[in-house]
C-alpha atoms as a PDB file:
ATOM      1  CA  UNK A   1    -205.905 -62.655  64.372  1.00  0.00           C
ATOM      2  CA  UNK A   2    -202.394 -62.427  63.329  1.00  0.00           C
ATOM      3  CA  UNK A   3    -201.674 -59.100  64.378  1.00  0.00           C
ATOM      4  CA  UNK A   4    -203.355 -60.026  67.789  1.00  0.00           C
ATOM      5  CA  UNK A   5    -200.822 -62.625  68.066  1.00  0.00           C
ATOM      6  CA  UNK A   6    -197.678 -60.621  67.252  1.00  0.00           C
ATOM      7  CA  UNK A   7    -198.709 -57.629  69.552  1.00  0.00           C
ATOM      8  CA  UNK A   8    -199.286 -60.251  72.295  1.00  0.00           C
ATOM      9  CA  UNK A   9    -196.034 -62.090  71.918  1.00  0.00           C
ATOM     10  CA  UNK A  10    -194.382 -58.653  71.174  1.00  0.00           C
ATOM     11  CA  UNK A  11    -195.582 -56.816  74.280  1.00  0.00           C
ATOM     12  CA  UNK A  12    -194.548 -60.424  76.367  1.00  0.00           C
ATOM     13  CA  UNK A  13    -191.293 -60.756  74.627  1.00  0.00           C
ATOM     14  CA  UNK A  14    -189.822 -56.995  75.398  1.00  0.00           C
ATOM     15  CA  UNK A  15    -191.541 -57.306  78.918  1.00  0.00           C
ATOM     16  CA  UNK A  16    -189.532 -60.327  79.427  1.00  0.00           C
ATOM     17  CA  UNK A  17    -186.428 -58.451  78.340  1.00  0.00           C
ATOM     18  CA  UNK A  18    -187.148 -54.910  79.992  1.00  0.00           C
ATOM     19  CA  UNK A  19    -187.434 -57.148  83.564  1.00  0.00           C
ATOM     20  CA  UNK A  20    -184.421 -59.048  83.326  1.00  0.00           C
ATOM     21  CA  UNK A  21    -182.235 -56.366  83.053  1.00  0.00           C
ATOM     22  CA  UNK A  22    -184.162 -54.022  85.478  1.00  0.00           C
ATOM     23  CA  UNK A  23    -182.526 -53.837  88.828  1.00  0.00           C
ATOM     24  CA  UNK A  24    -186.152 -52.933  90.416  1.00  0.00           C
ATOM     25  CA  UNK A  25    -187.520 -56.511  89.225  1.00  0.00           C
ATOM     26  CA  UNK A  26    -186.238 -58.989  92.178  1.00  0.00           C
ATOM     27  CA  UNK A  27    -183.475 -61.000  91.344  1.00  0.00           C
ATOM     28  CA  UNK A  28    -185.737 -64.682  91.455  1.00  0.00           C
ATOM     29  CA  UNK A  29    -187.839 -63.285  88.675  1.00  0.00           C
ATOM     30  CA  UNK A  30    -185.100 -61.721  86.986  1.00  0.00           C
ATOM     31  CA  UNK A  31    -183.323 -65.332  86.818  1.00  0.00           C
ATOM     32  CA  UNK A  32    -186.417 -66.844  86.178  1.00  0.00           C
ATOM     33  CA  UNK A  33    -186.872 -64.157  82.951  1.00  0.00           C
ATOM     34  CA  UNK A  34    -183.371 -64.927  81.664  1.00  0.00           C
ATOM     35  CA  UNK A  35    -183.899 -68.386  81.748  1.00  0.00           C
ATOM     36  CA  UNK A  36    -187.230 -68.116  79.705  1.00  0.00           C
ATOM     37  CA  UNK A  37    -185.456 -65.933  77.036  1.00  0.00           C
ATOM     38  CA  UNK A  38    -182.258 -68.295  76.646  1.00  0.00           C
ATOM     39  CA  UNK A  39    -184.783 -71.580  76.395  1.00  0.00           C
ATOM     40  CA  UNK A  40    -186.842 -69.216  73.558  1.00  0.00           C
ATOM     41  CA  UNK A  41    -183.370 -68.183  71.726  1.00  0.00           C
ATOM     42  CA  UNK A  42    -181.549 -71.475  72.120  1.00  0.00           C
ATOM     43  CA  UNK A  43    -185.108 -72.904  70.934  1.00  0.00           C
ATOM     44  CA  UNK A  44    -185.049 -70.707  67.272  1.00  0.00           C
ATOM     45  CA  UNK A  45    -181.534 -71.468  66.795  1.00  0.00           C
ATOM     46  CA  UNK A  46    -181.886 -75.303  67.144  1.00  0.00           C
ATOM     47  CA  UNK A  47    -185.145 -75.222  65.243  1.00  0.00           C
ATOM     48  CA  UNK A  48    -182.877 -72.904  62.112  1.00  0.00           C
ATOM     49  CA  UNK A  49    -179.767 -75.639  62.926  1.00  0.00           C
ATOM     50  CA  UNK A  50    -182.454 -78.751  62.524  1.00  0.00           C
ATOM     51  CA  UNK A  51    -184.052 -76.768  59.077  1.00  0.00           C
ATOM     52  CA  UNK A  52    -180.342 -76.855  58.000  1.00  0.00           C
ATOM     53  CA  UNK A  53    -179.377 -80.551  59.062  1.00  0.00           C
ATOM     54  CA  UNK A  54    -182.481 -81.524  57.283  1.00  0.00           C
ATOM     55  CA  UNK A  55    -182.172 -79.583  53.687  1.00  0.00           C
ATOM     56  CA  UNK A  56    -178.625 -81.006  53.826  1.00  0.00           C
ATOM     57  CA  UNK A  57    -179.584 -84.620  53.805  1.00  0.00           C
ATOM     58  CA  UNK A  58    -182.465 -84.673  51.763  1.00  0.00           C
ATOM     59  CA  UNK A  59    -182.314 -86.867  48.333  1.00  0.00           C
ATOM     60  CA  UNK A  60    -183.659 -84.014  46.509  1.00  0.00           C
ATOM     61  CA  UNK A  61    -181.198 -82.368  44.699  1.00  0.00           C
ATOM     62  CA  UNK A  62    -178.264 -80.069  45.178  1.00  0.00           C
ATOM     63  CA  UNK A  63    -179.341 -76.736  45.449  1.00  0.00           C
ATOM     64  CA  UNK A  64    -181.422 -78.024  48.667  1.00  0.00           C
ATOM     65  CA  UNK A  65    -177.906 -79.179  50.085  1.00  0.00           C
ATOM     66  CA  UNK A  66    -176.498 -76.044  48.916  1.00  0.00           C
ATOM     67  CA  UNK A  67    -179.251 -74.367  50.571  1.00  0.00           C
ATOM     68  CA  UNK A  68    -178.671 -76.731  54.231  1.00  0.00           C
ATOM     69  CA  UNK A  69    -175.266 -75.612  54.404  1.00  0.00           C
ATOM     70  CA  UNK A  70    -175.821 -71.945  53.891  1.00  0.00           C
ATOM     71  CA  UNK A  71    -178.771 -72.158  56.742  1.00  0.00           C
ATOM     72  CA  UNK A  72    -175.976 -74.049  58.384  1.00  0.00           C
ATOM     73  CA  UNK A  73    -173.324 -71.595  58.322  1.00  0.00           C
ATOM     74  CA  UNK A  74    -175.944 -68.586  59.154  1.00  0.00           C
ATOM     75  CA  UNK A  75    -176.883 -70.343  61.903  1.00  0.00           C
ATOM     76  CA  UNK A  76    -173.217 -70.981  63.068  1.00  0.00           C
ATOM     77  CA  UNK A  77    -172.601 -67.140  62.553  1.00  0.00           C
ATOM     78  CA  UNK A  78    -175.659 -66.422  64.701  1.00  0.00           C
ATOM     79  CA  UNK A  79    -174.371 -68.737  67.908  1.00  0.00           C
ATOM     80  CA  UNK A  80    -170.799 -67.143  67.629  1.00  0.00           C
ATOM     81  CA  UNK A  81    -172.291 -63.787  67.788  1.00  0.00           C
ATOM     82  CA  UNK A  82    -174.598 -64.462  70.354  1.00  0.00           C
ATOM     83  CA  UNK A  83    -171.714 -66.292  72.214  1.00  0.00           C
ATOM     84  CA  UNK A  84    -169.461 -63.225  71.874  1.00  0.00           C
ATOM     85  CA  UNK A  85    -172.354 -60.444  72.604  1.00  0.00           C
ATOM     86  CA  UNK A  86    -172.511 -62.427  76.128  1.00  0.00           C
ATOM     87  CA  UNK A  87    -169.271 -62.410  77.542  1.00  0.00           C
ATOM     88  CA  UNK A  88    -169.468 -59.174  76.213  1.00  0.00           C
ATOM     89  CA  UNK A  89    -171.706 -57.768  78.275  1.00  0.00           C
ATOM     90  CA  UNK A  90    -170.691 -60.272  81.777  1.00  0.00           C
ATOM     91  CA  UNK A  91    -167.476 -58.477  81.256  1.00  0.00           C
ATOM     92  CA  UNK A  92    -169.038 -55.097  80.944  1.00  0.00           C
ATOM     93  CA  UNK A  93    -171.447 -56.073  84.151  1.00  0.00           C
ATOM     94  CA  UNK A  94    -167.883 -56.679  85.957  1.00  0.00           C
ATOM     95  CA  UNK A  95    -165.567 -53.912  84.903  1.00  0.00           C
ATOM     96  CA  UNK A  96    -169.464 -51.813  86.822  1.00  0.00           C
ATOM     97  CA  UNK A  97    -169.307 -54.276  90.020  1.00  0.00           C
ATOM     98  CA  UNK A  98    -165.901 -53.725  90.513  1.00  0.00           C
ATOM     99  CA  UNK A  99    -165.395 -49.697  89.706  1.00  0.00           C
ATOM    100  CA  UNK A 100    -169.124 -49.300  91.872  1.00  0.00           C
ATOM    101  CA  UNK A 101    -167.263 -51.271  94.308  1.00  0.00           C
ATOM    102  CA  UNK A 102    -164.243 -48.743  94.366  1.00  0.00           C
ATOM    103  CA  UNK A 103    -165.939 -46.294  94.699  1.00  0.00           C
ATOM    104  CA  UNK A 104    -167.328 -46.872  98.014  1.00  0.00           C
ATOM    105  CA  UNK A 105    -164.624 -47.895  99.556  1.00  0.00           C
ATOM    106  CA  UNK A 106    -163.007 -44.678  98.768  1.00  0.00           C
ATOM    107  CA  UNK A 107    -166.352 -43.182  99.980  1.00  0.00           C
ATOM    108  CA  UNK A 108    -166.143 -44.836 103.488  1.00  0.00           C
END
């Protein structure tokens, strides 16, 4: 049953990702595809970021603290990344527009 459930989220998941960056998916689904993948990712990161908040005030002991503020800080890492991987790639997707844009002008 597990394995169903991982090749079913698996085969859904890099659907979802093939068709948002395929130009031959129309743009309304496309958006509609980013949006589900941000709400999943922002969604795993908040649930790691809660795990962390939680360890870190718990009365148990230090090493569970210890342990919050490591999940803490890999969770941190994770959003910068993410954060930078983004504009990343927007920037990427504008340096295209604009040299695709060039181009035919000088084609006209």
């Amino acid at each position: 049953m597990e394995f169903l459930f991982e090749l079913i989220f698996e085969l859904i998941l890099e659907g979802a990702v093939a068709g948002a960056g395929s130009k031959k998916v129309p743009r309304w689904l496309r958006y509609v595809l980013v949006g589900l993948l941000s709400l999943l990712v922002i969604g795993l990161l908040g649930g790691i970021c809660a795990l962390g908040i939680y360890l870190l005030v718990r009365k148990e002991g230090l090493s569970w603290a210890i342990l919050g503020i490591v999940i803490l800080i890999l969770d941190a890492i994770m959003i910068v990344s993410a954060v930078f991987k983004a504009r990343a790639q927007l920037k990427r997707r504008k340096e295209e527009r604009k040299s695709s844009d060039s181009e035919r002008g000088e084609e006209k």
